[in-house]
N, C-alpha and C. Protein backbone atom coordinates (compact mmCIF):
# COMPACT_ATOMS: atom_id res chain seq x y z
N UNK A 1 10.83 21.27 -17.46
CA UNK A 1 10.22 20.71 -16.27
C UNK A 1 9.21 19.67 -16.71
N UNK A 2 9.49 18.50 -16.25
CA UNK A 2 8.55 17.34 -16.57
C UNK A 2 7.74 16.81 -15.15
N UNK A 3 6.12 16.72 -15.79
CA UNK A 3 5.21 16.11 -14.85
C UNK A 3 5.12 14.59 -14.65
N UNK A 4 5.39 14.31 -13.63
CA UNK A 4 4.96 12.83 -12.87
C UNK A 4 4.42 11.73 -13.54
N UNK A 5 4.51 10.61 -13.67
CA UNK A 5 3.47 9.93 -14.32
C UNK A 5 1.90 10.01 -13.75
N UNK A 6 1.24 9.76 -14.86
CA UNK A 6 -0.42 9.89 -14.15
C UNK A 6 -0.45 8.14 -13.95
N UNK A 7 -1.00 8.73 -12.43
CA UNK A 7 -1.23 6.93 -11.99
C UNK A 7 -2.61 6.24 -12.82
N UNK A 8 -2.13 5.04 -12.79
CA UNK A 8 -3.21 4.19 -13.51
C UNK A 8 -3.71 4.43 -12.68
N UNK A 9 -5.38 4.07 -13.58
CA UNK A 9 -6.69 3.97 -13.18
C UNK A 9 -7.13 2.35 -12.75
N UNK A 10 -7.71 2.73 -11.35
CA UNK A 10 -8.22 1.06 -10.92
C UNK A 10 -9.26 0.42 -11.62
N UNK A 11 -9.48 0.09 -12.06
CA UNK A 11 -10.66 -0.80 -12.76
C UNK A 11 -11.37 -1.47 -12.07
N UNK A 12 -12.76 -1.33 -11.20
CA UNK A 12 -13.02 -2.55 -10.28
C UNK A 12 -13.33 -3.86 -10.98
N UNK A 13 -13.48 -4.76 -10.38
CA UNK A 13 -13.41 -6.01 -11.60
C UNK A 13 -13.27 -6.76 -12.38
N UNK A 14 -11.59 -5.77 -12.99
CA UNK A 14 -10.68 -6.78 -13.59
C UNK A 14 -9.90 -7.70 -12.67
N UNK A 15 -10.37 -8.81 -13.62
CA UNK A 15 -9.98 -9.98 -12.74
C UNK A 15 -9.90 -9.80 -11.29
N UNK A 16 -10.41 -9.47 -10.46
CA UNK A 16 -10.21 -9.12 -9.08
C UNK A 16 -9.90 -10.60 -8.61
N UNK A 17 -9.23 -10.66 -7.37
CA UNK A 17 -8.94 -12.27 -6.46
C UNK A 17 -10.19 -11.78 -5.99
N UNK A 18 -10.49 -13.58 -5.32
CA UNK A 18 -12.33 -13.82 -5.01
C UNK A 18 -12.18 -13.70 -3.55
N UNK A 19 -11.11 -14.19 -3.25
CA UNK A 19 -11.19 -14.43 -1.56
C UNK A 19 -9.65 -14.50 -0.84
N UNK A 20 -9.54 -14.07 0.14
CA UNK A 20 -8.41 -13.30 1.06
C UNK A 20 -7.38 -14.39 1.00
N UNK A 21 -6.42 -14.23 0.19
CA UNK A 21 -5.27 -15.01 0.15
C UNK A 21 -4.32 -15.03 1.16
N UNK A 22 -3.90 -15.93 1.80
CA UNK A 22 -2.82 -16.47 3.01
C UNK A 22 -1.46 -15.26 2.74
N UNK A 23 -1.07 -14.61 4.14
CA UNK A 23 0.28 -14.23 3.94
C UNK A 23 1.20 -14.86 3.26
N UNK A 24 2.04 -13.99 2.85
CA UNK A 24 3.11 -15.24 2.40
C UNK A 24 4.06 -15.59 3.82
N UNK A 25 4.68 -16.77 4.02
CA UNK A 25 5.31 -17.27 4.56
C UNK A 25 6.36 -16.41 5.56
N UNK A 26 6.93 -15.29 4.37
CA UNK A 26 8.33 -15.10 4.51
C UNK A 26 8.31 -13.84 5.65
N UNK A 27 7.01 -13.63 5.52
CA UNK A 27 7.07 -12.53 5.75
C UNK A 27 6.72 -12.23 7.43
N UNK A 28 7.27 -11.40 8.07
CA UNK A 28 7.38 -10.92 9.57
C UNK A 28 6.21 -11.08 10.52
N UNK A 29 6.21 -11.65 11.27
CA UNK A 29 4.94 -11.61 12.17
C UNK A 29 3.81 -10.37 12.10
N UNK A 30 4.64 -8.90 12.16
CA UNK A 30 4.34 -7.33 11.81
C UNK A 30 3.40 -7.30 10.51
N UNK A 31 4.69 -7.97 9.58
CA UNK A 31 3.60 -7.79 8.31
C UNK A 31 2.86 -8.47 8.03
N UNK A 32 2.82 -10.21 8.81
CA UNK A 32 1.40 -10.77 8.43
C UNK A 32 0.62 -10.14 8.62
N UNK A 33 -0.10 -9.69 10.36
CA UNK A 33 -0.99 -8.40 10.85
C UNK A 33 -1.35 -7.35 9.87
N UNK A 34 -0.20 -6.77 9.46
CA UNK A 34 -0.82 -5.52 8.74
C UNK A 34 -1.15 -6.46 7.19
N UNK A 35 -1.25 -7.34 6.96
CA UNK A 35 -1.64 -7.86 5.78
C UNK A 35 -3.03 -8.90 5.51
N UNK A 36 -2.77 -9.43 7.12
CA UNK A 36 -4.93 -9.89 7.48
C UNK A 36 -5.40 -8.54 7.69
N UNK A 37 -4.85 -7.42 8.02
CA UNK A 37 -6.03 -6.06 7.98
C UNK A 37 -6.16 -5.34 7.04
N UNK A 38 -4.76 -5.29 5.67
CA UNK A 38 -5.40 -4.58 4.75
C UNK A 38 -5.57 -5.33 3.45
N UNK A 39 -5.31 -6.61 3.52
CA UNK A 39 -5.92 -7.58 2.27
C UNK A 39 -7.31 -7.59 1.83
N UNK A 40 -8.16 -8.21 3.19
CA UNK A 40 -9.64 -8.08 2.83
C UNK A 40 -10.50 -6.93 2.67
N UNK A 41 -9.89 -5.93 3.32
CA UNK A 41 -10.38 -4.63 2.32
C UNK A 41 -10.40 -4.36 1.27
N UNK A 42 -8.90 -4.75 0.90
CA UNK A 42 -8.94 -4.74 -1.07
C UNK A 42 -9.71 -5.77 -0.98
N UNK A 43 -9.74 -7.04 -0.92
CA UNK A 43 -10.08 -7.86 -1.57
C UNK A 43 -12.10 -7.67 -1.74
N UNK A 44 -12.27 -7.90 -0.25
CA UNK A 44 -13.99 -7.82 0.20
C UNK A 44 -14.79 -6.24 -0.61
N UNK A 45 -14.12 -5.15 0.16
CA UNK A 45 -14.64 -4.15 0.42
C UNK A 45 -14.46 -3.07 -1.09
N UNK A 46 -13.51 -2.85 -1.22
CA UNK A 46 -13.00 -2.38 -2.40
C UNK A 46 -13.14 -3.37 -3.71
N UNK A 47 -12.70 -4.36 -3.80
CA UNK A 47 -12.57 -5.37 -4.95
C UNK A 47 -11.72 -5.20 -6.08
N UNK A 48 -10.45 -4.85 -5.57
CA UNK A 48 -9.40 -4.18 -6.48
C UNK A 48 -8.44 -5.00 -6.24
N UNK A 49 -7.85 -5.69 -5.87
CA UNK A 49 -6.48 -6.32 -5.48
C UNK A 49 -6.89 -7.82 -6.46
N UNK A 50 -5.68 -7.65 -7.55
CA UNK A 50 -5.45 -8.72 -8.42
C UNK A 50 -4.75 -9.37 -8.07
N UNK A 51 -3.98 -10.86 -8.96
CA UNK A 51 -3.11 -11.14 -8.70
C UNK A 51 -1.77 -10.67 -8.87
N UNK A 52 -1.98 -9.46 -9.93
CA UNK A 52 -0.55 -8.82 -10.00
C UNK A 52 -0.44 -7.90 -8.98
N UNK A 53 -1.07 -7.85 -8.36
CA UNK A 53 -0.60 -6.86 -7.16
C UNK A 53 -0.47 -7.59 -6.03
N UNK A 54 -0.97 -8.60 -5.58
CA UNK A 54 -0.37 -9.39 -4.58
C UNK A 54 1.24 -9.44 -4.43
N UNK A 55 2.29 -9.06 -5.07
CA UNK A 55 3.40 -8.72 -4.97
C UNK A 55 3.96 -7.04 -4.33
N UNK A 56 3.39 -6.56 -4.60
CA UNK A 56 3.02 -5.30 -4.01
C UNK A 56 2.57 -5.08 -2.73
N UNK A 57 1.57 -6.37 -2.55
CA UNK A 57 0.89 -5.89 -1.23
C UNK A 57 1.91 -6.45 -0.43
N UNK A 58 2.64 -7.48 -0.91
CA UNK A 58 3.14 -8.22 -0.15
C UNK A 58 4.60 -7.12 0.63
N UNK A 59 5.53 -6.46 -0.02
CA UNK A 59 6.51 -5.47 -0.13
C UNK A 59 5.67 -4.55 0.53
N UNK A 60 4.61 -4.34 0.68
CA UNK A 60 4.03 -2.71 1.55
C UNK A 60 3.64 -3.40 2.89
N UNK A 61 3.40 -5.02 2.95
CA UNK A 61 2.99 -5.14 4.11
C UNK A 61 4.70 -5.64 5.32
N UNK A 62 5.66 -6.27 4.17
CA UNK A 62 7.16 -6.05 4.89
C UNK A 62 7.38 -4.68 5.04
N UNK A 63 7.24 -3.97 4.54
CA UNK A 63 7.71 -2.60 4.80
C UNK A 63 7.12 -1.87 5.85
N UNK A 64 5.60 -2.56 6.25
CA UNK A 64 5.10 -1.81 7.66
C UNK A 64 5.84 -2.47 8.82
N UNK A 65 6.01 -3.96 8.54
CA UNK A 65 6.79 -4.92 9.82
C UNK A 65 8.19 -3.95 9.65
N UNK A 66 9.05 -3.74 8.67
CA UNK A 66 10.52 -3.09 8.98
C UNK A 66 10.71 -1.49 9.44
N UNK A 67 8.94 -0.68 9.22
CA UNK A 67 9.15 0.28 10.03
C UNK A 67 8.31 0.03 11.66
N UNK A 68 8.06 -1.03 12.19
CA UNK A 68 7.28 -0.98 13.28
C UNK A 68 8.99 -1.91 14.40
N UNK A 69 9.93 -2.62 13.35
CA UNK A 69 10.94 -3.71 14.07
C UNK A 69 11.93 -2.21 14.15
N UNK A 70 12.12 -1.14 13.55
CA UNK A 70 12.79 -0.56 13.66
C UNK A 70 12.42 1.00 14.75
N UNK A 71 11.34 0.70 13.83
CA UNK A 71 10.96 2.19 15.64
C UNK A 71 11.03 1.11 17.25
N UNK A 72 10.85 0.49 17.31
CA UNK A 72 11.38 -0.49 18.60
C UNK A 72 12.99 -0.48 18.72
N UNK A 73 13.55 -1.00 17.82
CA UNK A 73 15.19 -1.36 18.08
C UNK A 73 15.72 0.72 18.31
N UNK A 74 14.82 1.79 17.62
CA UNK A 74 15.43 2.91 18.14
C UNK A 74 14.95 3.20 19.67
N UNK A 75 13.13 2.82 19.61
CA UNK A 75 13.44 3.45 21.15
C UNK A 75 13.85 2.52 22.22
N UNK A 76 14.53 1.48 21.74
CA UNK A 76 15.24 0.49 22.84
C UNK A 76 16.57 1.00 22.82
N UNK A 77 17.23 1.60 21.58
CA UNK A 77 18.77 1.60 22.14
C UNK A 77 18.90 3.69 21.78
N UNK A 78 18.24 3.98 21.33
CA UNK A 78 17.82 5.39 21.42
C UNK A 78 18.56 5.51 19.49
N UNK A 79 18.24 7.11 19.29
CA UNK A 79 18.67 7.27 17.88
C UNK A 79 20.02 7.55 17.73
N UNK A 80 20.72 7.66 19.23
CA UNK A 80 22.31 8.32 18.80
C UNK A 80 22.90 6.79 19.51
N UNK A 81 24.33 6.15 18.86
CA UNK A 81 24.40 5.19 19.42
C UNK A 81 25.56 5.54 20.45
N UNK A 82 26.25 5.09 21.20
CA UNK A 82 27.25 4.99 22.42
C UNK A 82 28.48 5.96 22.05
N UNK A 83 28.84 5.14 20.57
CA UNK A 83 29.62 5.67 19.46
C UNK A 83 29.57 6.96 18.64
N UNK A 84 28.15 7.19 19.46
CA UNK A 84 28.61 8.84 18.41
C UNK A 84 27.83 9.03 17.11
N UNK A 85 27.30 7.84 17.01
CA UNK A 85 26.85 7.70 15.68
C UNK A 85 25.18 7.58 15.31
N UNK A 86 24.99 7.34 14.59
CA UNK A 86 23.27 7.62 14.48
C UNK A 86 23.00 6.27 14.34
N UNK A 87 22.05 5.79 15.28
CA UNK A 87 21.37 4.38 15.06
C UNK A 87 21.14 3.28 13.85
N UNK A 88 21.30 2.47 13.50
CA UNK A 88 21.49 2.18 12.24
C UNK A 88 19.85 1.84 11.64
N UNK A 89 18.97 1.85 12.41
CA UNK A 89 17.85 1.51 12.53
C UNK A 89 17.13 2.78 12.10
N UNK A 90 17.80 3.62 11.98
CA UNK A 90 16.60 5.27 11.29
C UNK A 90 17.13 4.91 9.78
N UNK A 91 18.47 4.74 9.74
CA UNK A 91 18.20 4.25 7.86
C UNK A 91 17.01 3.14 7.75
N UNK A 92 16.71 2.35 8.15
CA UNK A 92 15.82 1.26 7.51
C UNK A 92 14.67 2.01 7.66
N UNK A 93 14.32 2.82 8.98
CA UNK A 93 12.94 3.48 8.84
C UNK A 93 12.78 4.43 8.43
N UNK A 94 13.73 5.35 7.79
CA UNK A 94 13.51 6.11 6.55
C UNK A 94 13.18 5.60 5.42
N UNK A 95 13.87 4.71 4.88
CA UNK A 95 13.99 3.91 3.71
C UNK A 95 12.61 3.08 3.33
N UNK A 96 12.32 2.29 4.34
CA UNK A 96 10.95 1.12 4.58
C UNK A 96 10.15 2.37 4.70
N UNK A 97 10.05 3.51 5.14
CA UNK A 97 8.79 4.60 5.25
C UNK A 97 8.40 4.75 3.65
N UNK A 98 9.40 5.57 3.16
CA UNK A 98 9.39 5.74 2.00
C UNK A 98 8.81 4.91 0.74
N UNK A 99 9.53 3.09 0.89
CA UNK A 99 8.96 2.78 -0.01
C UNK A 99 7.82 1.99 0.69
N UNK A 100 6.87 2.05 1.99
CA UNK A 100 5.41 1.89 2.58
C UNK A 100 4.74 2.67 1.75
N UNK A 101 5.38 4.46 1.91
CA UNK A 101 4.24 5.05 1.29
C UNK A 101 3.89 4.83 -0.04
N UNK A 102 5.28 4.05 -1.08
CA UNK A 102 4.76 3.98 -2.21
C UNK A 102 4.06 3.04 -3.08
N UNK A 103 4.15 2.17 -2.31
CA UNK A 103 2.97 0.70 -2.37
C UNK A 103 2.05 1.21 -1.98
N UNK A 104 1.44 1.86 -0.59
CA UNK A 104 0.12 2.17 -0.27
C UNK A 104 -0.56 3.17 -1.44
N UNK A 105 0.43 3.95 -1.94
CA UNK A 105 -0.08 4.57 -3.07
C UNK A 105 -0.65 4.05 -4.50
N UNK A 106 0.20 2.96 -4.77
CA UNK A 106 -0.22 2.15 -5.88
C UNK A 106 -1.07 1.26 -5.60
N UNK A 107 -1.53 0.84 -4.20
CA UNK A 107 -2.54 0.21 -3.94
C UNK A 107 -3.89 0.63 -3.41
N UNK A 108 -3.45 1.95 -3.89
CA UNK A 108 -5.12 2.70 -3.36
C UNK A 108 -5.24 2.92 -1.77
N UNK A 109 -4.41 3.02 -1.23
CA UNK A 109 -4.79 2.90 0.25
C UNK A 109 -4.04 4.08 1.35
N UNK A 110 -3.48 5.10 0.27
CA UNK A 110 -4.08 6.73 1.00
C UNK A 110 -4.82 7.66 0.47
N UNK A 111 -5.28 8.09 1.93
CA UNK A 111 -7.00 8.86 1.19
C UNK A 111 -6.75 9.56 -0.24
N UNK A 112 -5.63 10.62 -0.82
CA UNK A 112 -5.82 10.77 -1.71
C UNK A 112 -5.66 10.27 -3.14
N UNK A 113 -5.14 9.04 -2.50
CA UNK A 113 -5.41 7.51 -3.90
C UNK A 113 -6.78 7.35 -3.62
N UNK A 114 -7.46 6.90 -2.64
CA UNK A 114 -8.68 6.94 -2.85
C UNK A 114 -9.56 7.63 -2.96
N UNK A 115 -9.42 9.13 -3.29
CA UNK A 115 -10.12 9.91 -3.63
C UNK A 115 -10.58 10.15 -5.05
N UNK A 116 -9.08 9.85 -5.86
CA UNK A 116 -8.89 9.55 -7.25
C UNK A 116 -9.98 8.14 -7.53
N UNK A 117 -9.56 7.71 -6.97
CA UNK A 117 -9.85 6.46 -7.61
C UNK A 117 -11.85 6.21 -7.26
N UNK A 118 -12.00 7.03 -6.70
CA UNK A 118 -13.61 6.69 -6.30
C UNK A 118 -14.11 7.94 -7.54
N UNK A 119 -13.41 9.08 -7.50
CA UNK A 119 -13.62 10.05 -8.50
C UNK A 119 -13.92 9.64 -10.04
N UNK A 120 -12.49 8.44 -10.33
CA UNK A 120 -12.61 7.51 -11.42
C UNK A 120 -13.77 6.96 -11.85
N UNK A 121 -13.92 6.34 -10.67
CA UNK A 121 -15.43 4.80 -10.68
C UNK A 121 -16.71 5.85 -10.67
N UNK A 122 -16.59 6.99 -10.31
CA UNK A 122 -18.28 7.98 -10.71
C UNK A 122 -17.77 8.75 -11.88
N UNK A 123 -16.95 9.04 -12.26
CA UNK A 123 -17.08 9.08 -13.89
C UNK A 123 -17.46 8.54 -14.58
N UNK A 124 -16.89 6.98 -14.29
CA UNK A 124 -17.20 5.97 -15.61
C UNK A 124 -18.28 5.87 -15.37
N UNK A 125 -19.28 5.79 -14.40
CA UNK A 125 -20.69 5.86 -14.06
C UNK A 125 -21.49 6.54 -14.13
N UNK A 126 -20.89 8.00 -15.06
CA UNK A 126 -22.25 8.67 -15.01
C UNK A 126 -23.13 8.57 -16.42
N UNK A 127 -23.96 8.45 -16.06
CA UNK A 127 -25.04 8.17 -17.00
C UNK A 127 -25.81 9.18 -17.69
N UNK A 128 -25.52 10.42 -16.92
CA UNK A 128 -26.09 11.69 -17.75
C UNK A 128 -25.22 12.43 -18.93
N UNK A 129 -24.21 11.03 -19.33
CA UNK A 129 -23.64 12.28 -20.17
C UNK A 129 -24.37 12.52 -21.71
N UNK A 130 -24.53 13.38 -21.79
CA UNK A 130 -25.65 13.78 -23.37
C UNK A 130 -24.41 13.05 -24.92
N UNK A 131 -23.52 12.60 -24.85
CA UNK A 131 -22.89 12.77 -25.90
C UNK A 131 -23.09 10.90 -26.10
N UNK A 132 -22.80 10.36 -24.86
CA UNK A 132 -23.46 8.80 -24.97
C UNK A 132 -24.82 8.25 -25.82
N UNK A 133 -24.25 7.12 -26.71
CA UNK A 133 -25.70 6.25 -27.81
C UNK A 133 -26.03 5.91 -26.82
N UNK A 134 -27.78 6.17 -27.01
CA UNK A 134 -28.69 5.84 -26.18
C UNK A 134 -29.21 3.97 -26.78
């Protein structure tokens, strides 16, 4: 039985981006929105979002537009189709759920990524440890 990888540790301040970079283009009306609301958090508030993760954010913020275009197209034509068959629109929002949650995870942005990761940043900060050159 093999354990999980241990997620990297955020570093605040490596190289962090300075200021809230433009959606990209390509991307869904849905996911611009969810990407002016959770960019400047990394970027401002947190100060964690590099440029290598701007690819990441970008894939977690399509992935909220393809589960928000697809819970619409189900409750417009329902989950069973005419045919008998299951909506084709619960595969994409299974699928886009799945890999949402796993960008939000690598980007620090469910509570228990950020629990880790604040746990991290008061480790490296504590100052009482007796074994540290003074």
């Amino acid at each position: 039985m093999t354990r999980g990888v241990k997620p990297s540790t955020i570093v605040a301040g490596s190289s962090p981006v300075q200021k809230v970079p433009a959606a990209p283009a390509y991307l869904s009306k849905e996911a611009k929105a969810e990407w002016r609301k959770v960019a400047p958090i990394l970027v401002k508030e947190r100060k964690v979002l590099t440029e290598a993760d701007l690819p990441t954010l970008a894939t977690y913020c399509a992935h909220v537009g393809m589960v928000q275009q697809a819970e619409r197209a189900i409750n417009r034509l329902g989950l069973i189709m005419e045919d008998g068959k299951r909506n084709p629109a619960y595969g994409v929002l299974k699928e886009s759920s799945l890999l949402l949650v796993r960008c939000a995870s690598v980007l620090g942005l469910t509570p228990s990524d950020r629990s880790r990761a604040s746990v991290m940043e008061a480790a490296d900060n504590d100052d009482d440890n007796p074994l540290s050159v003074v």
